[in-house]
Protein backbone atom coordinates (compact mmCIF):
# COMPACT_ATOMS: atom_id res chain seq x y z
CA UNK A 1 -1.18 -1.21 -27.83
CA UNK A 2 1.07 -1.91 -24.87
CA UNK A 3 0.35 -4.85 -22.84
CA UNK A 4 1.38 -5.72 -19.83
CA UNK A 5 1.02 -7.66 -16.32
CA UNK A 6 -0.76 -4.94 -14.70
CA UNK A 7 -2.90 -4.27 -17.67
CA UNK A 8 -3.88 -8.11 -17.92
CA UNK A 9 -4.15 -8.43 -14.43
CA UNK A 10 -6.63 -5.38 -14.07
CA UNK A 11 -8.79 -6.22 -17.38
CA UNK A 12 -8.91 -10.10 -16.12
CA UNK A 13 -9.65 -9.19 -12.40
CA UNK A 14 -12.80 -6.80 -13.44
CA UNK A 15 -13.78 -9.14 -16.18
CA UNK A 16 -13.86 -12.24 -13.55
CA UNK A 17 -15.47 -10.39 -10.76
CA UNK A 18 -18.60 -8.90 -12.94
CA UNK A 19 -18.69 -12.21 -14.38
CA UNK A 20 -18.41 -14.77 -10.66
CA UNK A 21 -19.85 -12.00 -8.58
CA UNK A 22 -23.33 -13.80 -8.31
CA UNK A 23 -21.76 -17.20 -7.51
CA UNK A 24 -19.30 -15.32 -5.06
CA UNK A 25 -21.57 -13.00 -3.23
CA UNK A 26 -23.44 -15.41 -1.11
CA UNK A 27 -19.92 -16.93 0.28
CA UNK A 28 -18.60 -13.69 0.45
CA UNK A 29 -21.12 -11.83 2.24
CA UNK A 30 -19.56 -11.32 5.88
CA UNK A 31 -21.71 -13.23 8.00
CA UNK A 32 -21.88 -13.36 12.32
CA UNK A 33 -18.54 -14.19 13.32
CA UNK A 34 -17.01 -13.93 9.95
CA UNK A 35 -16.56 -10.16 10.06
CA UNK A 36 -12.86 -7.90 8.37
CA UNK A 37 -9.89 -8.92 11.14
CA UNK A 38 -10.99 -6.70 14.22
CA UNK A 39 -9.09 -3.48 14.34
CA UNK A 40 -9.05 -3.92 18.37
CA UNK A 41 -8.10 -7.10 18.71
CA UNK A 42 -5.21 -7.75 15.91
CA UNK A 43 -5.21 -11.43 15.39
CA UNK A 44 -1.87 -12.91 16.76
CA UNK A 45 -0.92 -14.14 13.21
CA UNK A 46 -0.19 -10.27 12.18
CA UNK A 47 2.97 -10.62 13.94
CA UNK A 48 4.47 -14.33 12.69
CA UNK A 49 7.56 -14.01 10.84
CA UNK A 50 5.87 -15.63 7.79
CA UNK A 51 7.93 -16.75 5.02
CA UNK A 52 10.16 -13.44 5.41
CA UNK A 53 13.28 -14.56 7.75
CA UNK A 54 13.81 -11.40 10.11
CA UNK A 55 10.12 -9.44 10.09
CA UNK A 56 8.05 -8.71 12.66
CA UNK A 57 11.28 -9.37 15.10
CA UNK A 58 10.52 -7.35 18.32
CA UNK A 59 14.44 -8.37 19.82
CA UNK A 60 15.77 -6.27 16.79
CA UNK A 61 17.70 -3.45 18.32
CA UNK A 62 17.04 0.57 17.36
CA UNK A 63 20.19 2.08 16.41
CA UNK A 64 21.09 5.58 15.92
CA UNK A 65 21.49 4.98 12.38
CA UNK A 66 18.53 3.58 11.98
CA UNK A 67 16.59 5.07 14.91
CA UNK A 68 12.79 4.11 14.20
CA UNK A 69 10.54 1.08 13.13
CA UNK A 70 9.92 0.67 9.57
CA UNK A 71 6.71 -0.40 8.90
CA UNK A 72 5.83 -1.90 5.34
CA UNK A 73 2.05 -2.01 3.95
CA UNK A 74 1.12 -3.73 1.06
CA UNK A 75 -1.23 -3.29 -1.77
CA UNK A 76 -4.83 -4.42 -2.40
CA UNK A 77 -5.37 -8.05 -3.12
CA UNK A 78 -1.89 -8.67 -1.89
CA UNK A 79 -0.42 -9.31 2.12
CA UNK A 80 2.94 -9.16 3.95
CA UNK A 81 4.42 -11.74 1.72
CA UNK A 82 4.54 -9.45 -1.06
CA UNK A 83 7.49 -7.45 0.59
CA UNK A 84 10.10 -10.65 -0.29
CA UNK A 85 12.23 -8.27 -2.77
CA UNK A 86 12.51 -5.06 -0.33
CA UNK A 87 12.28 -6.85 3.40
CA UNK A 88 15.76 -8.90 3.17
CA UNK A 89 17.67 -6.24 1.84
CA UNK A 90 16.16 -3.76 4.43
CA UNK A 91 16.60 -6.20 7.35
CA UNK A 92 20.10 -6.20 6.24
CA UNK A 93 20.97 -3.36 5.71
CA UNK A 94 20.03 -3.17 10.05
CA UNK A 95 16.35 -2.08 9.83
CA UNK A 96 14.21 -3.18 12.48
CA UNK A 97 11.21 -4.10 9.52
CA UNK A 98 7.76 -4.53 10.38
CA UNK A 99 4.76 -6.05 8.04
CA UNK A 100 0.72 -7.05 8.92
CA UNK A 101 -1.88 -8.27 5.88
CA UNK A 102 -4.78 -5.76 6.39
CA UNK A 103 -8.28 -6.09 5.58
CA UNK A 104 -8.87 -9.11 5.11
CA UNK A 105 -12.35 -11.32 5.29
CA UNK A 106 -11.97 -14.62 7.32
CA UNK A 107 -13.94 -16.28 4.47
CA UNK A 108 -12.22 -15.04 1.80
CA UNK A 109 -8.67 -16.64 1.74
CA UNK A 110 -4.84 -15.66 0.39
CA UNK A 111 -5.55 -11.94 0.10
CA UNK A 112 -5.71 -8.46 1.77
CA UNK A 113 -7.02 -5.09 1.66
CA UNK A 114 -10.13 -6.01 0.44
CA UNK A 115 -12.38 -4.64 3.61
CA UNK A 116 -13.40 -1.20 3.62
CA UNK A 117 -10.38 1.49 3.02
CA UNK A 118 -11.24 3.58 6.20
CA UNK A 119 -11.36 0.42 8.13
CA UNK A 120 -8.13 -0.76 7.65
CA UNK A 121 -6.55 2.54 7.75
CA UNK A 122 -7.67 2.04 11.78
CA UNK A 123 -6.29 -1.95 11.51
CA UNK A 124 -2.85 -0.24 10.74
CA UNK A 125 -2.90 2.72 13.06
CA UNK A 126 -3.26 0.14 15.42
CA UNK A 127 -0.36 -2.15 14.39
CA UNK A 128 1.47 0.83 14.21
CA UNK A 129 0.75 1.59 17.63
CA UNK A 130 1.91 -1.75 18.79
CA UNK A 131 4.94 -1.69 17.35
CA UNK A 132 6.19 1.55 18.79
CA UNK A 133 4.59 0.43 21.72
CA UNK A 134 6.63 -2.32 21.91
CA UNK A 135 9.99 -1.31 20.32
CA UNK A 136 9.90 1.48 22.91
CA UNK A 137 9.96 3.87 20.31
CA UNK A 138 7.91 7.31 20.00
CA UNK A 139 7.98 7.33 15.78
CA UNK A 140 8.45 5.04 13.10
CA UNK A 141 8.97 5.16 9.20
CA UNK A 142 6.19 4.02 7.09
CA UNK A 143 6.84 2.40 3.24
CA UNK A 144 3.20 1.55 1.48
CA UNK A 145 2.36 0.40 -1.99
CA UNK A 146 -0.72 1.05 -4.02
CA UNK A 147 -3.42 1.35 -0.80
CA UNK A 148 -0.75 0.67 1.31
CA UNK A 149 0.27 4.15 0.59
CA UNK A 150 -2.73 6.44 1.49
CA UNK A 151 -3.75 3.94 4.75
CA UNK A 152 -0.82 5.79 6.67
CA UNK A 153 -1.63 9.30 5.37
CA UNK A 154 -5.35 8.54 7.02
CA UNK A 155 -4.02 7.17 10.15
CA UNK A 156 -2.07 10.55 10.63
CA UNK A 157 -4.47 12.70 9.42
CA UNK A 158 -7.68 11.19 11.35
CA UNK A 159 -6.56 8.95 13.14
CA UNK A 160 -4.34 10.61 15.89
CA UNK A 161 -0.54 9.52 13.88
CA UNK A 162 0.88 12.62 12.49
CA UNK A 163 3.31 12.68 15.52
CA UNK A 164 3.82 9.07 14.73
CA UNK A 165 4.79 9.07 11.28
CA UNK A 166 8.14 10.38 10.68
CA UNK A 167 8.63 9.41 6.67
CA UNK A 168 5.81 8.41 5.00
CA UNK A 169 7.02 6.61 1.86
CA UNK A 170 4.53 5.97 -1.21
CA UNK A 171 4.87 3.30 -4.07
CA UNK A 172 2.36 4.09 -6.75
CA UNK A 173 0.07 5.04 -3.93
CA UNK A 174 -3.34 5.95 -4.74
CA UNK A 175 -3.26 9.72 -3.48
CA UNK A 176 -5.92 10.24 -5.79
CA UNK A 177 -8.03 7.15 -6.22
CA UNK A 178 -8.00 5.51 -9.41
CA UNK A 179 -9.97 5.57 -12.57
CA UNK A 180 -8.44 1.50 -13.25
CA UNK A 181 -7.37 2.93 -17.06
CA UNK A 182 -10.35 3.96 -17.68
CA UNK A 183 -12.83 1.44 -16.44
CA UNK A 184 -14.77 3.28 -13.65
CA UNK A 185 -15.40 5.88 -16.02
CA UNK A 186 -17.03 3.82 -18.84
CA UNK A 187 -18.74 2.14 -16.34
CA UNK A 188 -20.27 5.42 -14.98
CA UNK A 189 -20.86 6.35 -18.78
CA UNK A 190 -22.96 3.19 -19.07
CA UNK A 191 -24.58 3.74 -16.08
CA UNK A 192 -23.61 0.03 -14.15
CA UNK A 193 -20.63 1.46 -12.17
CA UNK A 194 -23.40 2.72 -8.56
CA UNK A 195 -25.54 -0.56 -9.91
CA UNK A 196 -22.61 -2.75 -9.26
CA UNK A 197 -21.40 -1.32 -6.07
CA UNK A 198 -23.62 -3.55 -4.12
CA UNK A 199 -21.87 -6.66 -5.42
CA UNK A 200 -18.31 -5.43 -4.98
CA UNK A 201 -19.19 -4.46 -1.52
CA UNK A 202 -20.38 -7.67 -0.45
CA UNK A 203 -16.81 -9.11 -0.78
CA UNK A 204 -14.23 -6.56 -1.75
CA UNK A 205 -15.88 -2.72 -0.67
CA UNK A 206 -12.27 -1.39 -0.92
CA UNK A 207 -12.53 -1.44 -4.42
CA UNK A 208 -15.13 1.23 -5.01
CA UNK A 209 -13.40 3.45 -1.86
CA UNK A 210 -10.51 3.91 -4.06
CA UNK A 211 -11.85 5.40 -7.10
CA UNK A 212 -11.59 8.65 -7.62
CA UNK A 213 -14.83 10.20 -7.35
CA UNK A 214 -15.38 8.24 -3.85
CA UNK A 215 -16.22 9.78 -0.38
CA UNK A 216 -13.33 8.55 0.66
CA UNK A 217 -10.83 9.79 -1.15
CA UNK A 218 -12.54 13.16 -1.34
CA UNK A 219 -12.04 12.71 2.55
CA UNK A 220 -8.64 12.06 2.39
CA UNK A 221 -7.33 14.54 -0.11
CA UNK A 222 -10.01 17.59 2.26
CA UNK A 223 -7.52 20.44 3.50
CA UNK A 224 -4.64 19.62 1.56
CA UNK A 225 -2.04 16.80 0.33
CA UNK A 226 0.11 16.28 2.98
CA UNK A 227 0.35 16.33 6.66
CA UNK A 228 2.22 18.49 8.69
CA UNK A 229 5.43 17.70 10.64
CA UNK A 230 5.39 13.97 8.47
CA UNK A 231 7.90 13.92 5.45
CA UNK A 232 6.20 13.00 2.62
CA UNK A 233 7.76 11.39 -0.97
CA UNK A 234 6.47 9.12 -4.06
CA UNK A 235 7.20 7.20 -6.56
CA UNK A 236 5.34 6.33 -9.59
CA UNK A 237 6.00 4.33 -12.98
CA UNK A 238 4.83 5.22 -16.51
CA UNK A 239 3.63 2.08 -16.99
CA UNK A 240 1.15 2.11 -14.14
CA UNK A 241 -2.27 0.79 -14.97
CA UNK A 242 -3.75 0.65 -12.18
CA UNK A 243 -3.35 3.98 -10.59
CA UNK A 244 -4.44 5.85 -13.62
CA UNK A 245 -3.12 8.67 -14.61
CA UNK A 246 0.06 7.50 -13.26
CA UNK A 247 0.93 10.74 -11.62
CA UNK A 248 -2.20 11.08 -9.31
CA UNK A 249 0.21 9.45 -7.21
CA UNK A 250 1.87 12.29 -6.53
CA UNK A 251 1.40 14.95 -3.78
CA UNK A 252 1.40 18.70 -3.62
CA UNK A 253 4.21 19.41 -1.35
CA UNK A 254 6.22 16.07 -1.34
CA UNK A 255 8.99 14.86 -2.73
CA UNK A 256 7.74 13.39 -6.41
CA UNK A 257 9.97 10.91 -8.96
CA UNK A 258 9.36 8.60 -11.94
CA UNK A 259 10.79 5.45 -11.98
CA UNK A 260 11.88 5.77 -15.83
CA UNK A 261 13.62 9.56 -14.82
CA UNK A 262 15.73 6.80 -12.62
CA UNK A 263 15.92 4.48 -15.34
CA UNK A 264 14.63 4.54 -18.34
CA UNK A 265 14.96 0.90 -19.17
CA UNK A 266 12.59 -0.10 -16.12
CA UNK A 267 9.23 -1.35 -17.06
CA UNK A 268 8.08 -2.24 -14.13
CA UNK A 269 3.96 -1.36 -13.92
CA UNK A 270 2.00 -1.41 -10.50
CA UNK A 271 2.84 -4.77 -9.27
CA UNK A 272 6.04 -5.50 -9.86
CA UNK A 273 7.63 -1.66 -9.53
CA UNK A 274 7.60 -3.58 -5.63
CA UNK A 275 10.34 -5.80 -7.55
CA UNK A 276 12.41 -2.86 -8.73
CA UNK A 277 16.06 -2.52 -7.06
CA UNK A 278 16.03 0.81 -8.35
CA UNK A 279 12.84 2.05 -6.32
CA UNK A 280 14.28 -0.29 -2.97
CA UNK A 281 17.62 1.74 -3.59
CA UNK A 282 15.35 5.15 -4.20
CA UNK A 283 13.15 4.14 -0.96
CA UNK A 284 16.53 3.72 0.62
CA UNK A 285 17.27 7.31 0.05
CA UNK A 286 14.36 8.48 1.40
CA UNK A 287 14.60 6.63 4.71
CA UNK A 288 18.11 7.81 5.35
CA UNK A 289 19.00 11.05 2.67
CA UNK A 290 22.27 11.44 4.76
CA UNK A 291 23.85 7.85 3.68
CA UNK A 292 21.84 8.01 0.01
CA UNK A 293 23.30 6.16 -2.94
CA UNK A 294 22.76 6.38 -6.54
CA UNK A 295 19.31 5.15 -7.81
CA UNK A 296 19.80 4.08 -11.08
CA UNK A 297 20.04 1.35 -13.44
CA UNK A 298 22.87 0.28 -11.85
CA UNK A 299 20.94 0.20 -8.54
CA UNK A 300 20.85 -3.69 -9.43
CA UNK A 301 24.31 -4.65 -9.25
CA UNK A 302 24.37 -3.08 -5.99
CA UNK A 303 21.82 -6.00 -4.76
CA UNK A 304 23.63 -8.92 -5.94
């Protein structure tokens, strides 16, 4: 049996929550004041640079080749930082590159996209909103991994963005919600998957909203895959673990691609495919098809 970062990372995350739920729930538990990051009032630290030389800069200048924001969304349990392979490259290469950590609990430190999915769908739409506000622009590009990927698609679909969007590019998004290899549905099987959803709730609700039997996704996916007028495209590795099956993450109506039709040699799972110069040189493509290069496994040298 294959083993891998993703697959240690998913069986050791589930394992440790059922197992430090009780200590963590009474900590964890959102109390007055404490509540996710308020979607009206963005807290000012959603716009520092952070450790990423070049983000969030609002004096970078639109050009006509590269026309629009780009605004990058990470993953669940992850924030802005996560972007360190793809933001440099992109700020070089003259995009004006935005980032926020979303969904976040003031209590619960060093990670994101942990508050409820629908939630901080509305925390991005309104970062997005800022930004074009800001940059003077009518329309940006939007780049999300894992739940990054499917916030965006909400935010146009319900949330008044489909004429905000113009590219809305997915890393192993969860289009589908998840099954976590298998784990949600043993867990139904057993009967302690809806008897647990209290506890995950209590500190981490996002996790049960992106399964894929949840009201939320069965919101998200009602009337069709994609959104009109918005330009949709995936990609998605073999190795994926955590969105399960690995090609859930693909839309009807999109532009779809494995990483391993790229390059076969790339093993890169659900966390690191973020660390793949063959998907930054495939997002590439898909931000600006007219100038597109070669994704391949030689995508690397053209990084170094």
């Amino acid at each position: 049996m294959k083993l891998s970062f993703s697959a240690l990372f998913t069986a050791a995350a589930t394992a440790g929550l059922f197992t430090l739920s009780s200590m963590v729930k009474a900590a964890a538990i959102p109390a007055a004041g404490h509540s996710p990051v308020a979607v009206a009032t963005l807290p000012t630290h959603s716009f520092e640079k952070r450790s990423i030389a070049g983000i969030n800069n609002f004096n970078c200048k639109l050009t006509p080749k590269h026309p629009r924001p780009l605004l990058l969304v990470h993953a669940t349990l992850l924030t802005m930082d996560s972007w360190w392979t793809f933001a440099p490259h992109l700020i070089k290469e003259g995009y004006c590159v935005f980032a926020l950590t979303y969904g976040r609990y003031d209590n619960i430190p060093f990670v994101g996209g942990i508050a409820p999915v629908a939630d901080a769908a509305q925390e991005v739409a309104t970062f997005g909103e800022q930004v074009l506000q800001k940059m003077n622009a009518t329309e940006l590009d939007y780049v999300g991994h894992s739940q990054g990927g499917i916030l965006g698609r909400y935010w146009a679909k319900y949330l008044g963005g489909a004429n905000k969007i113009n590219r809305l590019v997915g890393i192993s998004p969860i289009n589908h919600g998840t099954t976590l290899s298998g784990i949600t549905t043993i867990a139904q099987a057993l009967k302690i998957f809806a008897p647990a959803e209290p506890i995950f709730d209590s500190f981490a609700p996002s996790f049960y909203d992106l399964v894929d039997t949840s009201p939320f996704i069965a919101k998200l996916n009602a009337g069709g895959d994609t959104i009109p007028g918005v330009i949709h495209s995936n990609i998605a590795t073999k190795y994926d673990e955590v969105v399960t099956p690995y090609k859930t993450a693909f839309q009807n109506g999109a532009t779809n691609t494995v990483l391993q039709d790229l390059c076969m040699l790339s093993i890169n799972e659900h966390l690191t495919i973020i660390n793949s110069f063959v998907v930054l040189r495939w997002v590439m493509n898909q931000l600006d098809p007219v100038n597109a290069k070669s994704a391949s496994c030689l995508s690397l040298l053209s990084f170094a």
